[in-house]
Every structure is written in C-alpha cells, then in structure tokens.
C-alpha atoms as a PDB file:
ATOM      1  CA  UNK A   1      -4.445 -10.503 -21.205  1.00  0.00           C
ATOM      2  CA  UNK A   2      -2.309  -8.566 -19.040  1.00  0.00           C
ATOM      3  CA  UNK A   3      -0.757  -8.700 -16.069  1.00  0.00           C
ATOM      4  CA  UNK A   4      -2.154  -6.231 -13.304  1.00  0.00           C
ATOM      5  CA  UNK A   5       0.548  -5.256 -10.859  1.00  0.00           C
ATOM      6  CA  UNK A   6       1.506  -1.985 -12.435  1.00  0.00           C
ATOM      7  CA  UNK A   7      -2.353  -0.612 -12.477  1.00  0.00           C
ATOM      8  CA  UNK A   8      -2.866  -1.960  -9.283  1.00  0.00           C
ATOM      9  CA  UNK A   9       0.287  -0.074  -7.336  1.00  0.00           C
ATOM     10  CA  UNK A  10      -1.320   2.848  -9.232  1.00  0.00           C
ATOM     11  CA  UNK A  11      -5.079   2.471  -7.967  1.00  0.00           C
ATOM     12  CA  UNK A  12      -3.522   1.911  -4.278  1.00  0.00           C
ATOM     13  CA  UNK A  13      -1.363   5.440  -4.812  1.00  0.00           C
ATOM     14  CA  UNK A  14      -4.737   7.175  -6.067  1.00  0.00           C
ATOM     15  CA  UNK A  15      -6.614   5.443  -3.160  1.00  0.00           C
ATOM     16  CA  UNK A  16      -4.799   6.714  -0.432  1.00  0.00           C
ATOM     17  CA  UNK A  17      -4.671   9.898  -1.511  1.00  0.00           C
ATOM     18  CA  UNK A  18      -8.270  10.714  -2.297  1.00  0.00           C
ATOM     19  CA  UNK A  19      -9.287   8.706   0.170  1.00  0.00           C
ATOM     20  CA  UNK A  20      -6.831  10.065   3.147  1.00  0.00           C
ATOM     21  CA  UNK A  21      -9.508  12.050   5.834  1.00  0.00           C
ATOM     22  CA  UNK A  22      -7.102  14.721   7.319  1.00  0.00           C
ATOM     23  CA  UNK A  23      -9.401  14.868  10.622  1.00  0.00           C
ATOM     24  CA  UNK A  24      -7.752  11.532  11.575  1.00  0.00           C
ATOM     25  CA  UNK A  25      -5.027  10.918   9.478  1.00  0.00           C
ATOM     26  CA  UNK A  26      -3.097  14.806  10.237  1.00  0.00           C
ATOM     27  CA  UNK A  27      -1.294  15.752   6.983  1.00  0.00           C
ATOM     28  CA  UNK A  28      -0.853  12.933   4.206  1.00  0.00           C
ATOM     29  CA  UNK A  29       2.317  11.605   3.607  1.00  0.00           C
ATOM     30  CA  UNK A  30       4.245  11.292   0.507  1.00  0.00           C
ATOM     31  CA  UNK A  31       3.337   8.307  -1.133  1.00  0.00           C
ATOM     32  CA  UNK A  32       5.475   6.432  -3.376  1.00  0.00           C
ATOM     33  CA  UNK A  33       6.326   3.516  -5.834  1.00  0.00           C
ATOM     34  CA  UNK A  34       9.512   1.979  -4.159  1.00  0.00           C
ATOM     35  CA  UNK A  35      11.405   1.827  -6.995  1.00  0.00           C
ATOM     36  CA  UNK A  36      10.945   5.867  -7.826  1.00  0.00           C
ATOM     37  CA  UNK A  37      12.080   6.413  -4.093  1.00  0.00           C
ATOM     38  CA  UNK A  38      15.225   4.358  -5.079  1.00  0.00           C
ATOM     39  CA  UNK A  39      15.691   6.790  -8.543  1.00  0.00           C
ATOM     40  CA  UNK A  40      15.638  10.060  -6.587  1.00  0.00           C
ATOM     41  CA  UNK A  41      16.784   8.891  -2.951  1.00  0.00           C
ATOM     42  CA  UNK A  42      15.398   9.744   0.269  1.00  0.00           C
ATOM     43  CA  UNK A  43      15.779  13.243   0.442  1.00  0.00           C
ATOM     44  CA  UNK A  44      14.382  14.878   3.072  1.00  0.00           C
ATOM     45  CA  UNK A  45      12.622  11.236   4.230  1.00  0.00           C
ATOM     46  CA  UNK A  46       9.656  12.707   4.709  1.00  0.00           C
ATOM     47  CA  UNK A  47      10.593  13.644   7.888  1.00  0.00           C
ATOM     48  CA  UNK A  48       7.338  16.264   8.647  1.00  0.00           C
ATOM     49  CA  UNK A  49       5.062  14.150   6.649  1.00  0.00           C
ATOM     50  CA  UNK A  50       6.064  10.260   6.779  1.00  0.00           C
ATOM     51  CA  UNK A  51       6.080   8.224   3.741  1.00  0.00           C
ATOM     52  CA  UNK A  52       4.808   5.355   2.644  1.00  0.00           C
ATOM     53  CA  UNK A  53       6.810   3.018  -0.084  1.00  0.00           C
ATOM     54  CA  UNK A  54       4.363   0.887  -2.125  1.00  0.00           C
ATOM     55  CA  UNK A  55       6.605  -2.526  -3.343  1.00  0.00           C
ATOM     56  CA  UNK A  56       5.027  -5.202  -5.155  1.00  0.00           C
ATOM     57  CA  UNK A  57       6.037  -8.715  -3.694  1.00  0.00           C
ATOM     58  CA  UNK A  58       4.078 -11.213  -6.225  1.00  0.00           C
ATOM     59  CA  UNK A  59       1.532 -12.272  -8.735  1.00  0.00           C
ATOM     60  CA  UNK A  60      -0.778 -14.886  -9.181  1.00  0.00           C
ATOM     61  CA  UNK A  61      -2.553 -16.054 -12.093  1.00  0.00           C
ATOM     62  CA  UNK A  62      -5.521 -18.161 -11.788  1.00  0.00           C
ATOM     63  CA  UNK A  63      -7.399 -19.514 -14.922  1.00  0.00           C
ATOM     64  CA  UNK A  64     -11.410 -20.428 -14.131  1.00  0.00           C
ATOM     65  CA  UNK A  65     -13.802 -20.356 -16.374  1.00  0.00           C
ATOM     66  CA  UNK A  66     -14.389 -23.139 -20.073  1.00  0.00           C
ATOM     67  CA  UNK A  67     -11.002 -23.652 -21.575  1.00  0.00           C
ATOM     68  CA  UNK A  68      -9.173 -20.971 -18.596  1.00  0.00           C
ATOM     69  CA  UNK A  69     -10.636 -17.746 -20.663  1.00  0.00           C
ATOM     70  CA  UNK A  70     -10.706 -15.851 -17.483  1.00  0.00           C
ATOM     71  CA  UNK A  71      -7.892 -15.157 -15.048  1.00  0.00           C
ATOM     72  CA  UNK A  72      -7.972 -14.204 -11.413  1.00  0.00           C
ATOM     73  CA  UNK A  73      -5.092 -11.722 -10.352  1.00  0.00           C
ATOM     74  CA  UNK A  74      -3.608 -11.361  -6.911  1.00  0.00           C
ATOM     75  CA  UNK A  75      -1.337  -9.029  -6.412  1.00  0.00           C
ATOM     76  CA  UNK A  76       0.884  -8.770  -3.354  1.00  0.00           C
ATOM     77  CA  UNK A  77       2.074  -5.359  -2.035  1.00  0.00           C
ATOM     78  CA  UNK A  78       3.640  -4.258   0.872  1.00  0.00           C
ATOM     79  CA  UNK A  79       2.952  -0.331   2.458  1.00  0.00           C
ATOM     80  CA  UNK A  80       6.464   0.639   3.779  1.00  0.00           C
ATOM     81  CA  UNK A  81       4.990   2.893   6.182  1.00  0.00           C
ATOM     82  CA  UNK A  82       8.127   4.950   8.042  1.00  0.00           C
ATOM     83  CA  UNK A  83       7.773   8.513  10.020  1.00  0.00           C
ATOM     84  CA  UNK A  84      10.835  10.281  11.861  1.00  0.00           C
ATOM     85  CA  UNK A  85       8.857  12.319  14.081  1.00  0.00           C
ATOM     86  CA  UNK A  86       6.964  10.819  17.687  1.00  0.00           C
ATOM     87  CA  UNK A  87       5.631   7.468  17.900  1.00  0.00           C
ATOM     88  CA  UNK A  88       1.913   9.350  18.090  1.00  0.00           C
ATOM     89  CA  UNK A  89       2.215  10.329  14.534  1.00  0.00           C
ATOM     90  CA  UNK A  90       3.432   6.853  13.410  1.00  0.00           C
ATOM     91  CA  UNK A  91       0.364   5.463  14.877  1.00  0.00           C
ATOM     92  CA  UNK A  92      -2.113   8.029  13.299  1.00  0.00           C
ATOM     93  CA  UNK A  93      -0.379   7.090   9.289  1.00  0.00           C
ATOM     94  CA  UNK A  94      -0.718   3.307  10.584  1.00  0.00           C
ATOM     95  CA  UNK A  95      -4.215   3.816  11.961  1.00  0.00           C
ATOM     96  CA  UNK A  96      -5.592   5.780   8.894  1.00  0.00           C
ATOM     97  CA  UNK A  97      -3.996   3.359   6.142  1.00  0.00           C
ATOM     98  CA  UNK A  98      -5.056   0.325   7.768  1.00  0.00           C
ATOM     99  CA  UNK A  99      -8.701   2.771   7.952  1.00  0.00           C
ATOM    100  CA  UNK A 100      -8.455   3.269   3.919  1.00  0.00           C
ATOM    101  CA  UNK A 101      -8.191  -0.294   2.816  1.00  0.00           C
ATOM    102  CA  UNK A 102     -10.571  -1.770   5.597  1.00  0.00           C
ATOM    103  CA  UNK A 103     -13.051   0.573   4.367  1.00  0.00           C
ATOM    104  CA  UNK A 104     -12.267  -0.276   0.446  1.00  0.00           C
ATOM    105  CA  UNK A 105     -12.731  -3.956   0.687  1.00  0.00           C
ATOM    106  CA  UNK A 106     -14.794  -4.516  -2.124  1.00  0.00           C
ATOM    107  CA  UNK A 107     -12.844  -1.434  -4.330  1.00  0.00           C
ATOM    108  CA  UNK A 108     -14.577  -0.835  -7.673  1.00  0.00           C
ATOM    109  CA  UNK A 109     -12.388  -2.605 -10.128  1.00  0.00           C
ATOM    110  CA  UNK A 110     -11.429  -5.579  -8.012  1.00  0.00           C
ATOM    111  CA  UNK A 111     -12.833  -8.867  -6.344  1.00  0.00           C
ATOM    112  CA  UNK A 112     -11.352  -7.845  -3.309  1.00  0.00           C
ATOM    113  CA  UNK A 113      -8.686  -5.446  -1.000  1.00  0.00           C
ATOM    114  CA  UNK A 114      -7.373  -7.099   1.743  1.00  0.00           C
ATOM    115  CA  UNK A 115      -4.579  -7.191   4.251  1.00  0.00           C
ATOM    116  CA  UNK A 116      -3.171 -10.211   4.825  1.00  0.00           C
ATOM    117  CA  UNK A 117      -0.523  -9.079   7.841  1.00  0.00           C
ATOM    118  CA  UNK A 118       1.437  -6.896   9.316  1.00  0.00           C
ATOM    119  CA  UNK A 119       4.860  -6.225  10.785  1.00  0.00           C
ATOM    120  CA  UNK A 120       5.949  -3.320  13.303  1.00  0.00           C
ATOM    121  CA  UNK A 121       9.645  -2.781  12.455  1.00  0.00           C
ATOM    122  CA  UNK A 122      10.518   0.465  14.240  1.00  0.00           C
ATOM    123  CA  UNK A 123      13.023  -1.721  17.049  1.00  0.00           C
ATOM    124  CA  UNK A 124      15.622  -1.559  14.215  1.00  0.00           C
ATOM    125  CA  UNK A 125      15.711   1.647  14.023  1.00  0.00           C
ATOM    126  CA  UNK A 126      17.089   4.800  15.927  1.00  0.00           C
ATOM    127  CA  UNK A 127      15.051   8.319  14.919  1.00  0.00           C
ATOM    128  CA  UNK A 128      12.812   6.076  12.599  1.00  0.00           C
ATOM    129  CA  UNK A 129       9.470   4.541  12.918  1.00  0.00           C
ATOM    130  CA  UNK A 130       8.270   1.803  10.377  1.00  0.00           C
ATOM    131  CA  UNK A 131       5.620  -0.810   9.803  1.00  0.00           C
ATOM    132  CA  UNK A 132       4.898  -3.163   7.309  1.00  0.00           C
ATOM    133  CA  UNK A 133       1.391  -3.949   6.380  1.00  0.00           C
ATOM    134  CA  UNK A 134       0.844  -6.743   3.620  1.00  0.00           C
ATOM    135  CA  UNK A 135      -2.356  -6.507   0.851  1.00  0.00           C
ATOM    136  CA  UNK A 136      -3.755  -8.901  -1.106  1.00  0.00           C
ATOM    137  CA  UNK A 137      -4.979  -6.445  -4.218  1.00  0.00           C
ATOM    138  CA  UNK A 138      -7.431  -9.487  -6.363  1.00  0.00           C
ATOM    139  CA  UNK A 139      -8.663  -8.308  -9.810  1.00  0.00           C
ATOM    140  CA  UNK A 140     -10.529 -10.206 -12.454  1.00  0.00           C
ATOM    141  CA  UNK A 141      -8.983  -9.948 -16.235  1.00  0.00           C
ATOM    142  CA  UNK A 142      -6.917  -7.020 -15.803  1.00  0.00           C
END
C-alpha cells in the first residue's frame, strides 16, 4: 500500500497537457507542481501563457472490503489557475480546464475526477487574474 497523491498530481499534469484542445483553449499554459514553482520562482509568471499551480490539499484513506484489504484514495488538489494578460484569456484557461476534467470523469486509473468548487480570486489582485478550482482525484489501491 501506498499513498497516491504524488501519482495523482502527476496524471493531472499529463492530463492537461495531452488533453488541452488549442481550438478553444489558445496556447497551453505552463503547468506546474506548486512546490517546483516555489524552487525556481516565478520568473517570467507566465505572463503570455498563464500558469496553472497544481497543490495537493489532503488525503483520505478509506478501508472496505473483509478485514480493510482494500483502500479508497481521495486526493484533494487545487488548480491555481493565474494569467496577466485580459480577462478574455483568463476565461478561455478557466473554461478549457474546467472542459478537461468534466470530460475525464471516469479517468482510466481512478473511481472518479471531480470538482468539488471553485473560487474566482482575481479582486486581490492588480495586473493578475486567478481562480481556484478544487478536485476530488478518487483512486482504488494506489
């Protein structure tokens, strides 16, 4: 047994890139694990592509099954989706992540890909747009 946040944050990463349709989405955005954004800094922000910062928040562990042999794992993660440019372009990256997941709901490898919430933050900000959208990532005996 394992735990299955570090595979997960890497099958969202691989997601959204292969699954990122240009046509709608305009160019795809650097996608990151938070804590390797925090390693090399921001850079230049991303500021002609947008970026989105991929944080796990929490992990459950479930045990089902005779004597708890079997585990369900749900794994929290939030999309730290930010873009410097026009509020238009903030809303396509929104649009076409919130796209990507809806469409992978039932994700090979997993019970299920969900999002649980979300959160428009760009009112904090001056020259920045950001929103938060929640996922519940669920995955059977990682």
């Amino acid at each position: 047994m394992a735990i299955a946040t570090y595979d997960v944050i890497d099958d969202v990463i691989s997601m959204l890139k292969t699954k990122w349709n240009s046509s709608s989405g305009g160019q795809i955005p650097r996608i990151e694990r938070i804590w390797d954004e925090k390693t090399i800094g921001f850079g230049d922000m991303g500021i002609k592509k947008g970026i989105i910062l991929i944080e796990p928040t929490n992990e459950s562990i479930k045990y089902f099954s005779l004597g708890g042999t079997n585990h369900l794992h749900g794994v929290d993660l939030t999309l730290d989706i930010r873009s410097y440019q026009s509020l238009d372009r903030h809303a396509e990256l929104v649009k076409e992540v919130v796209r990507i997941i809806k469409d992978q709901i039932t994700r090979t490898g997993s019970v299920d890909l969900r999002i649980v919430g979300t959160e428009p933050l760009s009112r904090l900000y001056r020259n920045m747009f950001r929103h938060m959208v929640r996922i519940t990532y669920r995955k059977i005996d990682p």
